[in-house]
Structures are given as C-alpha cells and as structure tokens.
C-alpha atoms as a PDB file:
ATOM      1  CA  UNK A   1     -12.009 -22.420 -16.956  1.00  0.00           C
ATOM      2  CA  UNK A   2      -9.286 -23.891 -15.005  1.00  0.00           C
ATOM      3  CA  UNK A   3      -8.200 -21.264 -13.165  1.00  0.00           C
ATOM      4  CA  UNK A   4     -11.683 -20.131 -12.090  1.00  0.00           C
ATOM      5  CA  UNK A   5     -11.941 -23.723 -10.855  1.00  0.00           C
ATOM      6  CA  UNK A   6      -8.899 -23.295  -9.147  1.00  0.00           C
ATOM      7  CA  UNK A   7     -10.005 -19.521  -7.610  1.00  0.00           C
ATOM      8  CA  UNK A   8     -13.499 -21.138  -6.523  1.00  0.00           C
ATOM      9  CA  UNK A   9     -11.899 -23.804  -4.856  1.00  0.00           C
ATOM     10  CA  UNK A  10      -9.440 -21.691  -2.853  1.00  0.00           C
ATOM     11  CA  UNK A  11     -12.271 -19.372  -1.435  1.00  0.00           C
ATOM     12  CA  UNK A  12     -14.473 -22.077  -0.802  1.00  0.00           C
ATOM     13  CA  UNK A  13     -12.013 -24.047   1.823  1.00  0.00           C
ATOM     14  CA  UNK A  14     -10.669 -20.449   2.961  1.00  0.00           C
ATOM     15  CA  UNK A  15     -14.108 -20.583   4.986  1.00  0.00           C
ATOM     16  CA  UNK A  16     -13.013 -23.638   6.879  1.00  0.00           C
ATOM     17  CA  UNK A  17      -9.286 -23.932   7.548  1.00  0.00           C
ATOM     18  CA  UNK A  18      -6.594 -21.444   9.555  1.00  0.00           C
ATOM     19  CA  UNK A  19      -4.982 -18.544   7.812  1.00  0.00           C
ATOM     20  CA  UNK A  20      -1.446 -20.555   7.550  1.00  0.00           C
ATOM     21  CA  UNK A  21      -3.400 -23.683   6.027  1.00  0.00           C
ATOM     22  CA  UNK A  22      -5.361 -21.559   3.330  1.00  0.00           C
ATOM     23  CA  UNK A  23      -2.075 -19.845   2.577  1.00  0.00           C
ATOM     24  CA  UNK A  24      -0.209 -22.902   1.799  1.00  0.00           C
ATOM     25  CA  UNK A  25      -3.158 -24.350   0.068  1.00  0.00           C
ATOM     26  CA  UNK A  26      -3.377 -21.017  -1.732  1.00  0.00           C
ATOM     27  CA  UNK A  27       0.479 -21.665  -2.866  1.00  0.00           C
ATOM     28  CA  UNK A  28      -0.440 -25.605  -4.168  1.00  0.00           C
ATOM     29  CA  UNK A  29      -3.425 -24.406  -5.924  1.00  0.00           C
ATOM     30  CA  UNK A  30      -1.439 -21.410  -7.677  1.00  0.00           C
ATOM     31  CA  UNK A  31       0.760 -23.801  -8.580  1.00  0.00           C
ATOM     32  CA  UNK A  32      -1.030 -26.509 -10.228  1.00  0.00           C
ATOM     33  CA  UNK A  33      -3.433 -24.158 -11.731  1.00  0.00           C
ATOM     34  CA  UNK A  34      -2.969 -23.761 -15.568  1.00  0.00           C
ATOM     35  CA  UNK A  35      -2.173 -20.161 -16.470  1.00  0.00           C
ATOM     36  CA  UNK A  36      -5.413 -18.469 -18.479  1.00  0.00           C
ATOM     37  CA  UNK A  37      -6.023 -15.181 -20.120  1.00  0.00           C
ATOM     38  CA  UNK A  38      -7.919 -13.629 -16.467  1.00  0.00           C
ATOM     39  CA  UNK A  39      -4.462 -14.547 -14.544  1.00  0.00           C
ATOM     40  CA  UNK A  40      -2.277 -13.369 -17.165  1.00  0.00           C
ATOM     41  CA  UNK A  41      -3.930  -9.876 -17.789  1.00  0.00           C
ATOM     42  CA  UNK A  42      -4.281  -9.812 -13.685  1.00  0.00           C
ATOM     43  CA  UNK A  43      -0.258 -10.451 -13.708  1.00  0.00           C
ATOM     44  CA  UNK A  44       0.221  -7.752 -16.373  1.00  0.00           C
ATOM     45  CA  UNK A  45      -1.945  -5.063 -14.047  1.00  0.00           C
ATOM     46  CA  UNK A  46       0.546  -6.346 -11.575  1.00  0.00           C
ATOM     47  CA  UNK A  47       3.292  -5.579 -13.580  1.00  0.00           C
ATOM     48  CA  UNK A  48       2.553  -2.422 -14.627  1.00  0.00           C
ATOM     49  CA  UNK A  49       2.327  -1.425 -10.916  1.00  0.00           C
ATOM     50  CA  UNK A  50       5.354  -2.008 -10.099  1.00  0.00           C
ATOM     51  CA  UNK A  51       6.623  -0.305 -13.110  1.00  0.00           C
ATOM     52  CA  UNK A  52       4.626   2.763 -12.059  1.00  0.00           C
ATOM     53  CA  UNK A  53       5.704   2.793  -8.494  1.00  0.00           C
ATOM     54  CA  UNK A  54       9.376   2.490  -9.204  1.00  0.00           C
ATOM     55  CA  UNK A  55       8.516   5.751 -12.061  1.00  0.00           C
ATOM     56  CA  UNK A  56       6.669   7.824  -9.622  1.00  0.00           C
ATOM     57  CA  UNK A  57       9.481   7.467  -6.992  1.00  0.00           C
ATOM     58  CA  UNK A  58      12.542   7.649  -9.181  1.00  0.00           C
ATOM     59  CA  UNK A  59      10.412  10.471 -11.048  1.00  0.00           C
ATOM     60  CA  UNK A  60       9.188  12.875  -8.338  1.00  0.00           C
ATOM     61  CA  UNK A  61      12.580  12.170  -6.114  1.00  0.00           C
ATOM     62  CA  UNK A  62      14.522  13.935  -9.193  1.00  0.00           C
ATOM     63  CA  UNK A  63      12.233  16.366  -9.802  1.00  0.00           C
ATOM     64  CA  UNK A  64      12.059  17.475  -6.628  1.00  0.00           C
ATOM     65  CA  UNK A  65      16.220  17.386  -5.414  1.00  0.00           C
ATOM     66  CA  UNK A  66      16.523  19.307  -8.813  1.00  0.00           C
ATOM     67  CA  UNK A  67      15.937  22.478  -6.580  1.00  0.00           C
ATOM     68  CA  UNK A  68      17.698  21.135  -3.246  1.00  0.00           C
ATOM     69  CA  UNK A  69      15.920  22.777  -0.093  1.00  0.00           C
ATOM     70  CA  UNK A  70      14.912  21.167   3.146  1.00  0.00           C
ATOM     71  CA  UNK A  71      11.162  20.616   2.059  1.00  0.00           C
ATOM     72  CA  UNK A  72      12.362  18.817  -0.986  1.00  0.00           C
ATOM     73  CA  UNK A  73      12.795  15.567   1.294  1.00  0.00           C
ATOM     74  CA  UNK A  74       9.283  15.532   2.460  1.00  0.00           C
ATOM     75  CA  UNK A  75       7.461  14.486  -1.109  1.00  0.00           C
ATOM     76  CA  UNK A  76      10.151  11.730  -1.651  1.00  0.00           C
ATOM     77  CA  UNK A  77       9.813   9.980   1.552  1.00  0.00           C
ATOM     78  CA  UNK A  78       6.573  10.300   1.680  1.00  0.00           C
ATOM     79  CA  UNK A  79       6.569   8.639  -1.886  1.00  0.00           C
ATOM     80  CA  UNK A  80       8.771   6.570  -0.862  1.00  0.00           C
ATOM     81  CA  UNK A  81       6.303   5.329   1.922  1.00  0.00           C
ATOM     82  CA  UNK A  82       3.009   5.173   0.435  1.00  0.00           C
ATOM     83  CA  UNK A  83       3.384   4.761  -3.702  1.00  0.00           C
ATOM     84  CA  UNK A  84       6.484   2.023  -3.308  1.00  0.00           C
ATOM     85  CA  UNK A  85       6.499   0.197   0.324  1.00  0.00           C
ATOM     86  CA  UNK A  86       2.818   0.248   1.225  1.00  0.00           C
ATOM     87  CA  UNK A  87       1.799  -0.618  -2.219  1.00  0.00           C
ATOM     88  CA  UNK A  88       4.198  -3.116  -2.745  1.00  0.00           C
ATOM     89  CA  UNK A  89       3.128  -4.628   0.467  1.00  0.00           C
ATOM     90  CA  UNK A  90      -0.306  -4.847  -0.223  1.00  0.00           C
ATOM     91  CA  UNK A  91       0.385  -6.489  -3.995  1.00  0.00           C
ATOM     92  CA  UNK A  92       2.789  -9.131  -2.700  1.00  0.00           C
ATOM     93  CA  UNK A  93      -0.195 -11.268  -1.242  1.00  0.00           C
ATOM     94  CA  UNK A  94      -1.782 -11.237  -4.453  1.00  0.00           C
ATOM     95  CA  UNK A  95      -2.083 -14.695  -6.452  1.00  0.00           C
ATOM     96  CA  UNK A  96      -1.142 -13.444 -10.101  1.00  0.00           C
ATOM     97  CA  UNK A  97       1.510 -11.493  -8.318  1.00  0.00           C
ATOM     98  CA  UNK A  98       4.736 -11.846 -11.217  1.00  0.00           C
ATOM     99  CA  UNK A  99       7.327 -10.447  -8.097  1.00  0.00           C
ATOM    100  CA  UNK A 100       6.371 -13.348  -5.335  1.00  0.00           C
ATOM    101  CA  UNK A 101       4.921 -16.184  -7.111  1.00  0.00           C
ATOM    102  CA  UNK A 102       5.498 -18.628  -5.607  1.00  0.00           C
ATOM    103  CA  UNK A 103       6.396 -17.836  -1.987  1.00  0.00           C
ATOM    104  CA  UNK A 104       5.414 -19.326   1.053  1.00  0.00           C
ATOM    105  CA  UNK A 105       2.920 -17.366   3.469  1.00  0.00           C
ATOM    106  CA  UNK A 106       5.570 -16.989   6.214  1.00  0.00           C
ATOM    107  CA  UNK A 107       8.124 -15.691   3.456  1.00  0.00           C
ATOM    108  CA  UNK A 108       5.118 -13.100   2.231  1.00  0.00           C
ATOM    109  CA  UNK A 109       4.654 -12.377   6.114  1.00  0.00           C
ATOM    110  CA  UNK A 110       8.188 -11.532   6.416  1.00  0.00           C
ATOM    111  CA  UNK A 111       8.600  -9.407   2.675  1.00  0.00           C
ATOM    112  CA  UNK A 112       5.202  -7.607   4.226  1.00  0.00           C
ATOM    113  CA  UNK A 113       6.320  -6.420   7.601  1.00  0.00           C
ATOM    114  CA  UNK A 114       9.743  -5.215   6.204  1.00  0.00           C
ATOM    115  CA  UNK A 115       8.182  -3.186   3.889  1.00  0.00           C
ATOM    116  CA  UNK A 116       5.954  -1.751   6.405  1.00  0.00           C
ATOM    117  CA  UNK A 117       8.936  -0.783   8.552  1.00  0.00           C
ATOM    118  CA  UNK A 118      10.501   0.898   6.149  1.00  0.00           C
ATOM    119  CA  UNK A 119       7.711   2.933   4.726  1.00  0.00           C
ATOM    120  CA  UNK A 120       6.746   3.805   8.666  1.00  0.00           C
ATOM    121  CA  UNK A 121      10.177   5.245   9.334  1.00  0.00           C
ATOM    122  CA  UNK A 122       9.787   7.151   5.910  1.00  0.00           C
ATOM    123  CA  UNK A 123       6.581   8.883   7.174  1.00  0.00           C
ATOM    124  CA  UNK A 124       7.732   9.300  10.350  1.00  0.00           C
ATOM    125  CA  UNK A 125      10.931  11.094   8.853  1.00  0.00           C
ATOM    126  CA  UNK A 126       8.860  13.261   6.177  1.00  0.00           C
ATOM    127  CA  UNK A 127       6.776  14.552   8.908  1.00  0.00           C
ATOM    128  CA  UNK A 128       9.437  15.387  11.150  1.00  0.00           C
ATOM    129  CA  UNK A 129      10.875  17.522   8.107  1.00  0.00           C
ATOM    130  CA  UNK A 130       7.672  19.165   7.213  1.00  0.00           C
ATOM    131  CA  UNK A 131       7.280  20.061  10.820  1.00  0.00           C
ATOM    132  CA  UNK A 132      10.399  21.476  11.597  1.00  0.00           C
ATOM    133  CA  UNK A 133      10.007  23.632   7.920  1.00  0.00           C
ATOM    134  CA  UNK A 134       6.848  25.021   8.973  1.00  0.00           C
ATOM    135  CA  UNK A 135       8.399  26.020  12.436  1.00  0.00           C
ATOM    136  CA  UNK A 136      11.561  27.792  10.891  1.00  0.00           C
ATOM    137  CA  UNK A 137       9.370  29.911   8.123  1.00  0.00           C
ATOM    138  CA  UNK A 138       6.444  30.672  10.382  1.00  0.00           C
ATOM    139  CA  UNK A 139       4.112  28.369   8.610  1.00  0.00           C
ATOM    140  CA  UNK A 140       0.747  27.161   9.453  1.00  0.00           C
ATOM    141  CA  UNK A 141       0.497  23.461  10.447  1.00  0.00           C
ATOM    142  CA  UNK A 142      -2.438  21.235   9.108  1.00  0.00           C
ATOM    143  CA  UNK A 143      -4.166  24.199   7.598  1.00  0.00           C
ATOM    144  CA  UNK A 144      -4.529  23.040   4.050  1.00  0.00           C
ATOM    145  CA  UNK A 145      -6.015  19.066   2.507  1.00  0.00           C
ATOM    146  CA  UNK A 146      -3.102  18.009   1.847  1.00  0.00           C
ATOM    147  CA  UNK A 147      -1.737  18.780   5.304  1.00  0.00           C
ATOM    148  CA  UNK A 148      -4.627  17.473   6.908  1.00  0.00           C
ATOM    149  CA  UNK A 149      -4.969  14.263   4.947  1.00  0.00           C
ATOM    150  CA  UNK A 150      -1.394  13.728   5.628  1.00  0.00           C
ATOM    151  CA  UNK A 151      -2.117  14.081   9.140  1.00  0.00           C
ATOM    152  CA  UNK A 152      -4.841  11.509   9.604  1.00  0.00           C
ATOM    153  CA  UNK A 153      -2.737   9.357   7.172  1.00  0.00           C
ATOM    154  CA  UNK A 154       0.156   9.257   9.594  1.00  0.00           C
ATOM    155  CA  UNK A 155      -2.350   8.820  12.966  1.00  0.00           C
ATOM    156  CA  UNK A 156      -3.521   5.639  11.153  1.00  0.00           C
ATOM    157  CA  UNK A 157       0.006   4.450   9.945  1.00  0.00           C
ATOM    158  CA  UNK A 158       0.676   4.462  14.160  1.00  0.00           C
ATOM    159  CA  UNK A 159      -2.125   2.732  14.355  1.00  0.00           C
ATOM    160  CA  UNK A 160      -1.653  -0.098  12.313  1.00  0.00           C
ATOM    161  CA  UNK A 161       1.789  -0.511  12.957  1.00  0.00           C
ATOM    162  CA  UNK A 162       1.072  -1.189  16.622  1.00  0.00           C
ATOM    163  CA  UNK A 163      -1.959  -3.429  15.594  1.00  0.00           C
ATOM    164  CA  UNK A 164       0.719  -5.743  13.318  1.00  0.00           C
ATOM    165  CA  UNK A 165       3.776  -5.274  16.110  1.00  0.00           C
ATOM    166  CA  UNK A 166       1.424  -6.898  18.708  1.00  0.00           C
ATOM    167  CA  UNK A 167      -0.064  -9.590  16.050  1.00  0.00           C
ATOM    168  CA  UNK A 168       3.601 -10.584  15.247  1.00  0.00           C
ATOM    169  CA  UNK A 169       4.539 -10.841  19.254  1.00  0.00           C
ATOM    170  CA  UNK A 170       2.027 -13.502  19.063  1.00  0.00           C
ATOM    171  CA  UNK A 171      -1.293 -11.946  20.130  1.00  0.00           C
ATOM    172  CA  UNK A 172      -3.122 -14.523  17.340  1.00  0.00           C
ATOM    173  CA  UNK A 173      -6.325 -13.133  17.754  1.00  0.00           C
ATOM    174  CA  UNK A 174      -8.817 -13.428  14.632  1.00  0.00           C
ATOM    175  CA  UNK A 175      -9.722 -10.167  15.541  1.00  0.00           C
ATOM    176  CA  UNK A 176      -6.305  -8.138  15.919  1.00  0.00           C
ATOM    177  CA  UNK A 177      -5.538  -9.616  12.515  1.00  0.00           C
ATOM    178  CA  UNK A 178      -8.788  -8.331  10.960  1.00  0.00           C
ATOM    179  CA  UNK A 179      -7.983  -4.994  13.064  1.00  0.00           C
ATOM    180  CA  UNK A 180      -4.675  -4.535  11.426  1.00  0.00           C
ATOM    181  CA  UNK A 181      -5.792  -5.663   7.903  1.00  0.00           C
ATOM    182  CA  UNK A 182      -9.472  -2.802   8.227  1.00  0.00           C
ATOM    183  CA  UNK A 183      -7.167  -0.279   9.052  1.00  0.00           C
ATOM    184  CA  UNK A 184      -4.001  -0.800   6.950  1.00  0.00           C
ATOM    185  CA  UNK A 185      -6.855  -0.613   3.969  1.00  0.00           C
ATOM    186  CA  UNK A 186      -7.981   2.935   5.409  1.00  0.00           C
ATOM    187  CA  UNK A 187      -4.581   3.828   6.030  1.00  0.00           C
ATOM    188  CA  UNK A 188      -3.198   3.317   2.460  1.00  0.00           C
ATOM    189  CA  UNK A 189      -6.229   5.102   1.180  1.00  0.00           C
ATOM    190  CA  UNK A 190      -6.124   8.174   2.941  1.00  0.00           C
ATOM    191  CA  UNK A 191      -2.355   7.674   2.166  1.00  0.00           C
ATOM    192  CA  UNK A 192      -2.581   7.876  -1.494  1.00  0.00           C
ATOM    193  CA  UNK A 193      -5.402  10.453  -1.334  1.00  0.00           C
ATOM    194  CA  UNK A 194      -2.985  12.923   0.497  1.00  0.00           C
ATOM    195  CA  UNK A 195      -0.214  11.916  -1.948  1.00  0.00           C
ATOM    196  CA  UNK A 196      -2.905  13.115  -4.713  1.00  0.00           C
ATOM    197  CA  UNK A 197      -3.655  16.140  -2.597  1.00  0.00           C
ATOM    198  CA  UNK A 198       0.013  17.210  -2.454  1.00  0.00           C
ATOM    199  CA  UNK A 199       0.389  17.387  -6.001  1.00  0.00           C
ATOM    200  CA  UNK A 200      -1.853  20.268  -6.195  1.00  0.00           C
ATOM    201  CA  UNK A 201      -0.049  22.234  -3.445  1.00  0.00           C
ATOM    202  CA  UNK A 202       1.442  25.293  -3.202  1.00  0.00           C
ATOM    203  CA  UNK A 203       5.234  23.546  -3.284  1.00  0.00           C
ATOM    204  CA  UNK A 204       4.021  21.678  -7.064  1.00  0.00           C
ATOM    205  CA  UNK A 205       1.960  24.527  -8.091  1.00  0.00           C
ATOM    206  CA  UNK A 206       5.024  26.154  -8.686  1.00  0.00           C
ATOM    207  CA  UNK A 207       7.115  23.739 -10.176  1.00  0.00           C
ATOM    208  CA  UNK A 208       4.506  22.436 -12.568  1.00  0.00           C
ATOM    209  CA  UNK A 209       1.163  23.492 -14.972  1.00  0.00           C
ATOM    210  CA  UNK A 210      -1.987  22.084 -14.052  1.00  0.00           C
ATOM    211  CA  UNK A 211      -1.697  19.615 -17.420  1.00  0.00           C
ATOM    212  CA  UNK A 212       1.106  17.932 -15.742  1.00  0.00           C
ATOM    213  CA  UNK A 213      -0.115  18.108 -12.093  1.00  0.00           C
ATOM    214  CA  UNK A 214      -3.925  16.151 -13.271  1.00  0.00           C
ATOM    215  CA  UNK A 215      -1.483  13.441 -15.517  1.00  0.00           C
ATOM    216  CA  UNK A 216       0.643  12.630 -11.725  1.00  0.00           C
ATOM    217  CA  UNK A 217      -2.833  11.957 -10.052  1.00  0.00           C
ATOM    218  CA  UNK A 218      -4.345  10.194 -12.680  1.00  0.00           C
ATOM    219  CA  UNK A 219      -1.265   8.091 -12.603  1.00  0.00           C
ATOM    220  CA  UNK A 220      -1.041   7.987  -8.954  1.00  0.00           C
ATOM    221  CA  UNK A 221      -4.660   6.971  -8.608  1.00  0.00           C
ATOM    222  CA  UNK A 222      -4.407   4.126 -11.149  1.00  0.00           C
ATOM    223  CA  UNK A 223      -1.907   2.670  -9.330  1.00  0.00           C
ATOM    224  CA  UNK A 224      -3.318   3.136  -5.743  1.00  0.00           C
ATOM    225  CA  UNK A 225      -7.263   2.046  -6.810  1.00  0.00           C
ATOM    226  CA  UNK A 226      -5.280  -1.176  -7.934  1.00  0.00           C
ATOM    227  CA  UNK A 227      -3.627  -1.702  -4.971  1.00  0.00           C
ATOM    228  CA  UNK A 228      -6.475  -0.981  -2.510  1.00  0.00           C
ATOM    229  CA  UNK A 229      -8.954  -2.713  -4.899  1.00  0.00           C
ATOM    230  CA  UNK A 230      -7.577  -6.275  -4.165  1.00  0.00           C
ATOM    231  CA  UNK A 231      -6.544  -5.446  -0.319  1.00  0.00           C
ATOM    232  CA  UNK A 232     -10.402  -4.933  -0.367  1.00  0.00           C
ATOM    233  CA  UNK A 233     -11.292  -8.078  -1.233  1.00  0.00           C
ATOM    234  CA  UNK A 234      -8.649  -9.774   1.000  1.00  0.00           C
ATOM    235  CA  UNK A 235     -10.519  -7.974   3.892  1.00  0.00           C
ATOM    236  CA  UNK A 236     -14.178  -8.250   2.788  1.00  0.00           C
ATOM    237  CA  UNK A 237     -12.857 -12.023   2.546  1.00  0.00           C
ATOM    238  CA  UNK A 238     -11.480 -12.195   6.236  1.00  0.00           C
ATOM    239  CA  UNK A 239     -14.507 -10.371   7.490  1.00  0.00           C
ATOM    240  CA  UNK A 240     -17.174 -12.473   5.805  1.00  0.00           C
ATOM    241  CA  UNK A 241     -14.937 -15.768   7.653  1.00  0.00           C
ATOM    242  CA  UNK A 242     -14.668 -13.669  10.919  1.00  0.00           C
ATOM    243  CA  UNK A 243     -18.601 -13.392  11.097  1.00  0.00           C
ATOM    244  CA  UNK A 244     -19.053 -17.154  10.537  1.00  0.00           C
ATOM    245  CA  UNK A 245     -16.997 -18.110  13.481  1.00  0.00           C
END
C-alpha cells in the first residue's frame, strides 16, 4: 500500500511542477518509499531485461562472426543499437529500475543521450555496410520487410536524434521535448519490429530452423514490448500534462 501511495502521489504533483522538479521529487519519493511486492516483481522484469539484452547481443554477435563475411557486421550493430542502447535508454528512467536507482534526473539525462549516440552511430554504421553489400553483389535495396522496416527505422532514428540534439542546445520547449519523446517511442518500435523481421531473412534462414528463428523473436519481443510498454506511459503521461497547459 505504500508504494502505491507513493506512485499516486508522484503522478499527481507531476501535473503541476517542471520536468527537473518532478524528477527530483520522483528521486525523494523512490527513496523514502518502502519496497513492496509490485516494485520488486517490476525490478525483477527489469532485471531480466537487461539480462536478455546483454544475451541477445553477446548471442547473435557470435553466431553471426562464426562465419566472418562483410554482412556479418550488419545484425550485430544493428543489435547493438536497438536490443542494448535504445532499450537500455528507455529502462534507465524507470522507477524500479535495479541499474540507476537512485540517480539524479540530470545524471539519467546524461546516461540517456550517451546511449543514444552510440546506438545512432551503430545504425548509421550497419546501414552503411548493408548498403555497400548490396552494391558489390548486385542486390536489391529495400525490397524485402525487413529491409524496409529497417529503412523507416533509421529515417526516424535521424529524426529523433535531431529533435534531442536541439532540446539539449537549449531549445526547452514543452513541445520539442514531447516531439523527441512521440517519436523515440515510434522509433524503437519499428526498431525492434525490423530486428524481428531480420530474423526471418534470407541471411538467418540459412543459418537457423524455423524452431530456433520463432524462440529469437519471441525473446526479442518480450524484451522490446517491456521496454516500449513503460516509454508509453512516460509519454501518454507528458502528453496528458502538455494538453493541460
């Protein structure tokens, strides 16, 4: 009962004070709250995510350097991108999070946008390397889901990466932030939904039996519905406080 008293309490002043006071309010209340058994099964969710991220990537990196070829960098780095750094950037924020408990909101800020960078330049790098391997065997580009899911995945990556650069040079607008948090949601879905997508390509298909294949998306999935679950609520939060202004 505590910590839904706690939980009300937050949401009901996150309605009336700036994003830096309801972050360091969120921080005191997490603090004093007394653990009970919704936070601690919501912190072991949280740690089995990370425990699947760091599998997928240390998983699907091996399996696919086993056979070393130039297209075997684009599935890591795009793993790399979207199941560890965009995920992990996303759960950070979260309350019952057992990694950043704890931390102050300019700390999170920081841990968030470094993140970001670094799964950016990992897209941008595993589409440079799928391009370039299409153009040396002849390929077809964007002809396939996967491909074209990818596609709209990276156009939106752009997109809110230019959304949070400007936010950060200090464009404070209620709106930019809402902007960059509408579309980072979008973008990590479509993100995981092509990483889904690629597992039932033409490049897995013949590494792997379907048995396998459906186990990697169910896995996948788990971990990105998770993930995109609570960045949901953060922005159905933000929005509801956006249209009260």
């Amino acid at each position: 009962m505590n910590g839904e008293k706690t939980e009300s309490a937050f949401y009901e002043m996150s309605s009336r004070i700036p994003d830096d006071a309801i972050a360091e309010k969120k921080l005191e209340l997490r603090k004093s709250g007394q653990p009970d058994l919704r936070m601690t099964f919501l912190s072991l969710v949280d740690a089995l995510s990370h425990a699947l991220a760091i599998w997928l990537v240390v998983y699907l990196s091996w399996d696919c350097f086993s056979h070393f070829e130039l297209l075997a960098w684009h599935g890591p780095l795009f793993t790399l991108a979207y199941v560890l750094f965009m995920t992990e950037g996303l759960l950070i924020f979260l309350p019952h999070s057992v990694l950043t408990r704890g931390w102050g909101h300019k700390h999170l800020v920081k841990l968030h946008w470094i993140l970001q960078l670094l799964g950016f330049i990992c897209i941008v790098l595993g589409m440079i390397i799928i391009v370039v391997y299409k153009l040396l065997n002849n390929k077809r580009h964007f002809a396939k889901p996967h491909s074209i899911t990818g596609l709209v995945a990276v156009i939106l990556a752009v997109l809110v990466s230019l959304f949070g650069w400007k936010y950060h040079l200090g464009f404070k607008m209620s709106n930019l932030k809402l902007a960059h948090t509408a579309l980072g949601v979008v973008a990590y879905g479509v993100g995981m939904a092509a990483q889904i997508l690629g597992y039932f390509s033409n490049y897995y298909k013949k590494k792997h039996d379907v048995d396998w294949r459906v186990f990697l998306s169910v896995i996948t999935g788990m971990l990105g519905l998770v993930a995109f679950l609570f960045a949901s609520m953060s922005l159905y939060r933000r929005t509801m406080t956006f249209l009260r202004k």
